[in-house]
Protein backbone atom coordinates (compact mmCIF):
# COMPACT_ATOMS: atom_id res chain seq x y z
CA UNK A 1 -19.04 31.73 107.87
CA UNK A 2 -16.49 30.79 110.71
CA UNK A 3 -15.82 26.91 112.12
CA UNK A 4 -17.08 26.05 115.30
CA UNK A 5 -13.12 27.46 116.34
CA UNK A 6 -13.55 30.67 115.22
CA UNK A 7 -11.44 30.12 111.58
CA UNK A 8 -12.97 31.20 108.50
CA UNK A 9 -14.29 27.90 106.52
CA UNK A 10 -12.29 27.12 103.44
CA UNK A 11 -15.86 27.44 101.02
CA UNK A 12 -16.07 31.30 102.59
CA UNK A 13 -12.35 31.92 101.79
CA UNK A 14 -12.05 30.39 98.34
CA UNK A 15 -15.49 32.09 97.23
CA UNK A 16 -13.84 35.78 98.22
CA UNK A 17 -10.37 35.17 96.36
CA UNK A 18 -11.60 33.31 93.45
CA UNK A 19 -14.63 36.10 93.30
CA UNK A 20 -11.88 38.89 94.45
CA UNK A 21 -14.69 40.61 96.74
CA UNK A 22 -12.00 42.76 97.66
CA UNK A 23 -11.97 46.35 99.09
CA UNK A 24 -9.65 49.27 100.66
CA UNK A 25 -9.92 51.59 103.64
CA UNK A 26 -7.44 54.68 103.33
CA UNK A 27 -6.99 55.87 106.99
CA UNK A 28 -5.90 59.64 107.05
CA UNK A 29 -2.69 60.26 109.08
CA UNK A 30 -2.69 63.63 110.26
CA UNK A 31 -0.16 66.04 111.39
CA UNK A 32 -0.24 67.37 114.80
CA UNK A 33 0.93 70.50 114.56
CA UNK A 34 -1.27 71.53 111.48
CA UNK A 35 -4.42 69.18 111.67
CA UNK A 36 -3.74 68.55 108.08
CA UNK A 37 -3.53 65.23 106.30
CA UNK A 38 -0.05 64.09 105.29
CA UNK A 39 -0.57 60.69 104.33
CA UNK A 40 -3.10 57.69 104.26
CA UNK A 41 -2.66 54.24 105.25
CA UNK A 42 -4.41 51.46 102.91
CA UNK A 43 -6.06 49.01 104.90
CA UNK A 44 -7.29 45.57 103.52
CA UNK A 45 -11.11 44.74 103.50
CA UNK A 46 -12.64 41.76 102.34
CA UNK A 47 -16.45 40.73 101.78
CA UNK A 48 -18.38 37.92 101.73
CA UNK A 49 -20.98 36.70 98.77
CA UNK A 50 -23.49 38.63 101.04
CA UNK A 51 -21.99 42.10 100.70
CA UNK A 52 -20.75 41.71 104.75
CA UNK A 53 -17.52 42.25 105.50
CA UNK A 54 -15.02 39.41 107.13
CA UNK A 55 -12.68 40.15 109.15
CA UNK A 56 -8.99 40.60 107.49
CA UNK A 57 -6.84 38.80 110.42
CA UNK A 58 -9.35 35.91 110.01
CA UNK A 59 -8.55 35.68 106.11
CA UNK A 60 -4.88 36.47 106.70
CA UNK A 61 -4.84 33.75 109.19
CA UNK A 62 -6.12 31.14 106.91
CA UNK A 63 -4.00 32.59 104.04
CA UNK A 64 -0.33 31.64 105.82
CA UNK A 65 -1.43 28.26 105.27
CA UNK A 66 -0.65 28.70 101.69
CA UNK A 67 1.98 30.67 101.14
CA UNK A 68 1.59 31.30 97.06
CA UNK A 69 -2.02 32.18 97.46
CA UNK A 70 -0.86 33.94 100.70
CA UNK A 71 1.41 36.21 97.84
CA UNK A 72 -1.38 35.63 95.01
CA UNK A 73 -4.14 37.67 97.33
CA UNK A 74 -1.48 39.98 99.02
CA UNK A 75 -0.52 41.08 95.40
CA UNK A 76 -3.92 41.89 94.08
CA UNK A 77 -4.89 43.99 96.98
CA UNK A 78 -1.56 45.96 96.99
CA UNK A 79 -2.26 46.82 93.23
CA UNK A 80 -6.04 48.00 94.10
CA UNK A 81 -4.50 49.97 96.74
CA UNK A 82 -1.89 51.84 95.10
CA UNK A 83 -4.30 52.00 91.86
CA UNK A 84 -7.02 53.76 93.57
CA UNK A 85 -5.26 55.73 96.30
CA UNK A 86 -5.58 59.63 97.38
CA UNK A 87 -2.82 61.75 95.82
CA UNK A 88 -0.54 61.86 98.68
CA UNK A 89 1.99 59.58 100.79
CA UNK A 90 0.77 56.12 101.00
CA UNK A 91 1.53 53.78 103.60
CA UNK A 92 0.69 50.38 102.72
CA UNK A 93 1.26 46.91 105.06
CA UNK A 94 3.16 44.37 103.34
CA UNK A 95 3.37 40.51 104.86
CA UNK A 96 7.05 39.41 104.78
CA UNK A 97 5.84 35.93 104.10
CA UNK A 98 3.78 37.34 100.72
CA UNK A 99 7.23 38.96 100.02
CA UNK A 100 9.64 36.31 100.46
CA UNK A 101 6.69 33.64 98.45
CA UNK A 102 8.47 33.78 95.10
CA UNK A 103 11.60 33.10 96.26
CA UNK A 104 13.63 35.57 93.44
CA UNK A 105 16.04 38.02 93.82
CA UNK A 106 14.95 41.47 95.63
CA UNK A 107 15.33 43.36 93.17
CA UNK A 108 12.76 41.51 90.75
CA UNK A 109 10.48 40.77 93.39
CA UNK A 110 6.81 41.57 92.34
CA UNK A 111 5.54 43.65 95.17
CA UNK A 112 9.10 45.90 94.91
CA UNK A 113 8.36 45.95 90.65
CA UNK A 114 4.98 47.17 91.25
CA UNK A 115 6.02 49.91 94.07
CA UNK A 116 8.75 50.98 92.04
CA UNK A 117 5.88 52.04 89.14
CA UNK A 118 4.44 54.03 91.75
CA UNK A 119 6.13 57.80 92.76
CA UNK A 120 8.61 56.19 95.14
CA UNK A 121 8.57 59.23 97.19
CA UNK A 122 5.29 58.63 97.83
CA UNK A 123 5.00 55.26 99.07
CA UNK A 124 6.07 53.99 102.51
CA UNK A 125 6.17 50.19 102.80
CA UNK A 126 4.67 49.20 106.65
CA UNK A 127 6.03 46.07 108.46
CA UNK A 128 4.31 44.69 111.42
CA UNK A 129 6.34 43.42 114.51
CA UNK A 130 6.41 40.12 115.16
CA UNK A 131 6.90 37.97 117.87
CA UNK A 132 8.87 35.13 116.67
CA UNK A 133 12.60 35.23 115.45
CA UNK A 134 12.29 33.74 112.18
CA UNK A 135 9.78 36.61 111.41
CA UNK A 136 12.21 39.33 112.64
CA UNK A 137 15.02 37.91 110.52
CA UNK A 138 12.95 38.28 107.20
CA UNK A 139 11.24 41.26 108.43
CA UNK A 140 15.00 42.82 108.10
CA UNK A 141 15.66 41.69 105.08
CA UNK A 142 13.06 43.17 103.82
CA UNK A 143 13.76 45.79 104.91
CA UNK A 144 16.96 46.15 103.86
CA UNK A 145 15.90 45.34 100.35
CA UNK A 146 13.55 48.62 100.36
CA UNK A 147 16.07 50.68 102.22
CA UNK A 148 18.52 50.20 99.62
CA UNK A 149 16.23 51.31 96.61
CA UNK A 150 15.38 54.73 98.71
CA UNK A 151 11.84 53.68 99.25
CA UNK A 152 10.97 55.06 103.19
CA UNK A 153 9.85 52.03 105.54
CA UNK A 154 7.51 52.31 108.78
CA UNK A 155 7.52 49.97 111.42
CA UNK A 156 3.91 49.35 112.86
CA UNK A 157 2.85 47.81 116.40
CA UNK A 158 5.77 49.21 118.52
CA UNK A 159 4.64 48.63 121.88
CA UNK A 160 2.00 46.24 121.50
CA UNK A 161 2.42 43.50 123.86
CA UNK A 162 3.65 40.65 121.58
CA UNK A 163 6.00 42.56 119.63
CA UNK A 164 9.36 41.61 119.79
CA UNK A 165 11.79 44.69 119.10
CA UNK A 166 14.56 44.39 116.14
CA UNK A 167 17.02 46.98 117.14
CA UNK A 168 18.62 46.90 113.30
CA UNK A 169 14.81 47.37 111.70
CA UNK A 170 14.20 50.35 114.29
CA UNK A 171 17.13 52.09 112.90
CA UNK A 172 16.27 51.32 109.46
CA UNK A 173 12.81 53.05 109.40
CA UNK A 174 12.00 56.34 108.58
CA UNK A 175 8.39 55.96 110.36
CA UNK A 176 7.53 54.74 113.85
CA UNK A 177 3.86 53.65 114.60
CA UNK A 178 3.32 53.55 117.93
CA UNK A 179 0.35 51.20 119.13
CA UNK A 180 -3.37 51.81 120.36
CA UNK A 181 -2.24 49.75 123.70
CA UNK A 182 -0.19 53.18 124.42
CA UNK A 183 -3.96 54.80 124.63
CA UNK A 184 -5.05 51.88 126.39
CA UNK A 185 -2.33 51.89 129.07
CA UNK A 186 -1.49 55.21 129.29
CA UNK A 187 -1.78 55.32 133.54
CA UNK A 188 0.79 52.54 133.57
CA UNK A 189 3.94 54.08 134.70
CA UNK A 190 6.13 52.14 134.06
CA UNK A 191 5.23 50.71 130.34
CA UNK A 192 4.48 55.16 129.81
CA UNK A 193 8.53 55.22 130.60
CA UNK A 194 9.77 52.93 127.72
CA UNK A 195 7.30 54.93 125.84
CA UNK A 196 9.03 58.14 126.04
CA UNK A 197 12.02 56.80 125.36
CA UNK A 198 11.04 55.28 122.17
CA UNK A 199 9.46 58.41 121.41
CA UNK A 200 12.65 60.18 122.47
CA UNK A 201 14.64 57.95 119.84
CA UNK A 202 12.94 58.63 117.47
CA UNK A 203 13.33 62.39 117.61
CA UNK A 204 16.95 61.95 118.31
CA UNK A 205 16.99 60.30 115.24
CA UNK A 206 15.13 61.70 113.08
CA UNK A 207 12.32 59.26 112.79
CA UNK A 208 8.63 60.52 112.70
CA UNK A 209 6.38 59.12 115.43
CA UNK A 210 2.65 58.06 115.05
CA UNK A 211 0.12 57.40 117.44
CA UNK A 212 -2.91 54.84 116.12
CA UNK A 213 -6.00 54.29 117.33
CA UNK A 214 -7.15 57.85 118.24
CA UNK A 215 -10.71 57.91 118.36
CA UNK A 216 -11.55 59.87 120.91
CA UNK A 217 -11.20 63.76 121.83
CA UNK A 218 -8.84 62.35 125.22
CA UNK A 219 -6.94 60.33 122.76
CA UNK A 220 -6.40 63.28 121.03
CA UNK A 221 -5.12 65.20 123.88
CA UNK A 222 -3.13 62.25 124.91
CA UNK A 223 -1.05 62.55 121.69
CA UNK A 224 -0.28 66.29 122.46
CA UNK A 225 1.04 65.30 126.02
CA UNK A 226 2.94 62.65 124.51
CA UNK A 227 4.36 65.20 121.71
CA UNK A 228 4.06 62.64 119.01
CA UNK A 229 4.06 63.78 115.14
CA UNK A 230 1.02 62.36 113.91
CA UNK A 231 -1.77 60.67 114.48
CA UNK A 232 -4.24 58.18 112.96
CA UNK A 233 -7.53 56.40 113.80
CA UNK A 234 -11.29 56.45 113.37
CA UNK A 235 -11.60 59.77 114.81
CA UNK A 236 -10.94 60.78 111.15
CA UNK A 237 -13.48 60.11 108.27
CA UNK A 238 -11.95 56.82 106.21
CA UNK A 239 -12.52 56.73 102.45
CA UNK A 240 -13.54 53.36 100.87
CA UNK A 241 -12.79 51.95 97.79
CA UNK A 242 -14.92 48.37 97.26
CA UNK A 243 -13.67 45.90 94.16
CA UNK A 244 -16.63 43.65 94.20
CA UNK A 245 -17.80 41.59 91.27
């Protein structure tokens, strides 16, 4: 299934778009203070002919290559996602590459039509740090194109050790997800420090703060100390939704 360097092998990869053996995982985001479920994040899954799943960075990975079927495959799995989802807030993950593929005008780009069919109120478009400038640059723009229709943004990874912070996105977002390497490094002083303060931003301005990857019972209690919003991980029972043909 995967070359001799780890990359998924082109026959694998064509076989799941062309046969769209494609799937969702809604993660429950729950509140803190209530234990109740405010929202769900839709998370891409992909299968092989075999019924096994493949790994989603792997076909992601392979996917930049080509930036049209990069948009082609991001498309069809953000229209399964907001098709079949629970009836609450959606978060959903959208590639700034997929977004920018078309090359139109914001306001008739495909991935903002389809949202905009959707309860706007409801959905709340996810961008993932990145490490490299060029990245960050479209990552704000965007952005900035959802911000302007009133469509509530989250930024996802803060903290994880190849992010690279965009000061202008942070204050954009409504959301703040903080990453599972806060869990994992929690007894490191001095990386806990920048975490409070991002924490403490985001209170200050009105930004809601979640903690992923809580699996465990201690991760739980972690999130208390911490005095995050939410929370989200596989401590919670996912729902599944699988498009295969």
């Amino acid at each position: 299934m995967t070359t001799s360097h780890g990359a998924l092998s082109k026959s694998v990869l064509l076989e799941i778009i062309q046969s769209e053996r494609f799937g969702v995982e809604y993660q429950p985001i729950i509140e803190l203070s209530t234990g109740e479920v405010v929202a769900y994040e839709a998370l891409s899954r992909f299968y092989n002919y075999g019924g096994e799943s493949v790994r989603p960075d792997l076909i992601y990975a392979s996917l930049h290559e080509n930036p049209i079927t990069l948009f082609q495959v991001e498309y069809l799995q953000k229209k399964l996602q907001l098709a079949e989802s629970p009836e609450t807030r959606l978060f959903v993950n959208l590639d700034q590459d997929a977004f920018f593929a078309t090359d139109v005008e914001a306001h008739n780009n495909p991935f903002i039509q389809l949202i905009r069919k959707q309860k706007e109120s409801e959905i709340v478009v996810e961008l993932i740090e990145n490490s490299e400038i060029n990245d960050a640059i479209m990552s704000l723009s965007m952005i900035e194109a959802f911000d302007a229709l009133g469509i509530d943004t989250a930024l996802d990874d803060l903290c994880h050790p190849h992010s690279m912070i965009s000061v202008s996105v942070l204050q954009l977002v409504k959301w703040v997800k903080l990453d599972r390497c806060v869990l994992r490094m929690q007894h490191n002083d001095v990386f806990m420090k920048f975490v409070r303060q991002m924490i403490q931003f985001a209170k200050m301005t009105d930004k809601k703060i979640i903690l992923e990857g809580v699996e465990t019972e201690a991760d739980l209690q972690t999130a208390k100390m911490l005095e995050v919003d939410c929370v989200q991980g596989f401590f919670y029972r996912t729902q599944f939704i699988n498009k295969m043909p």
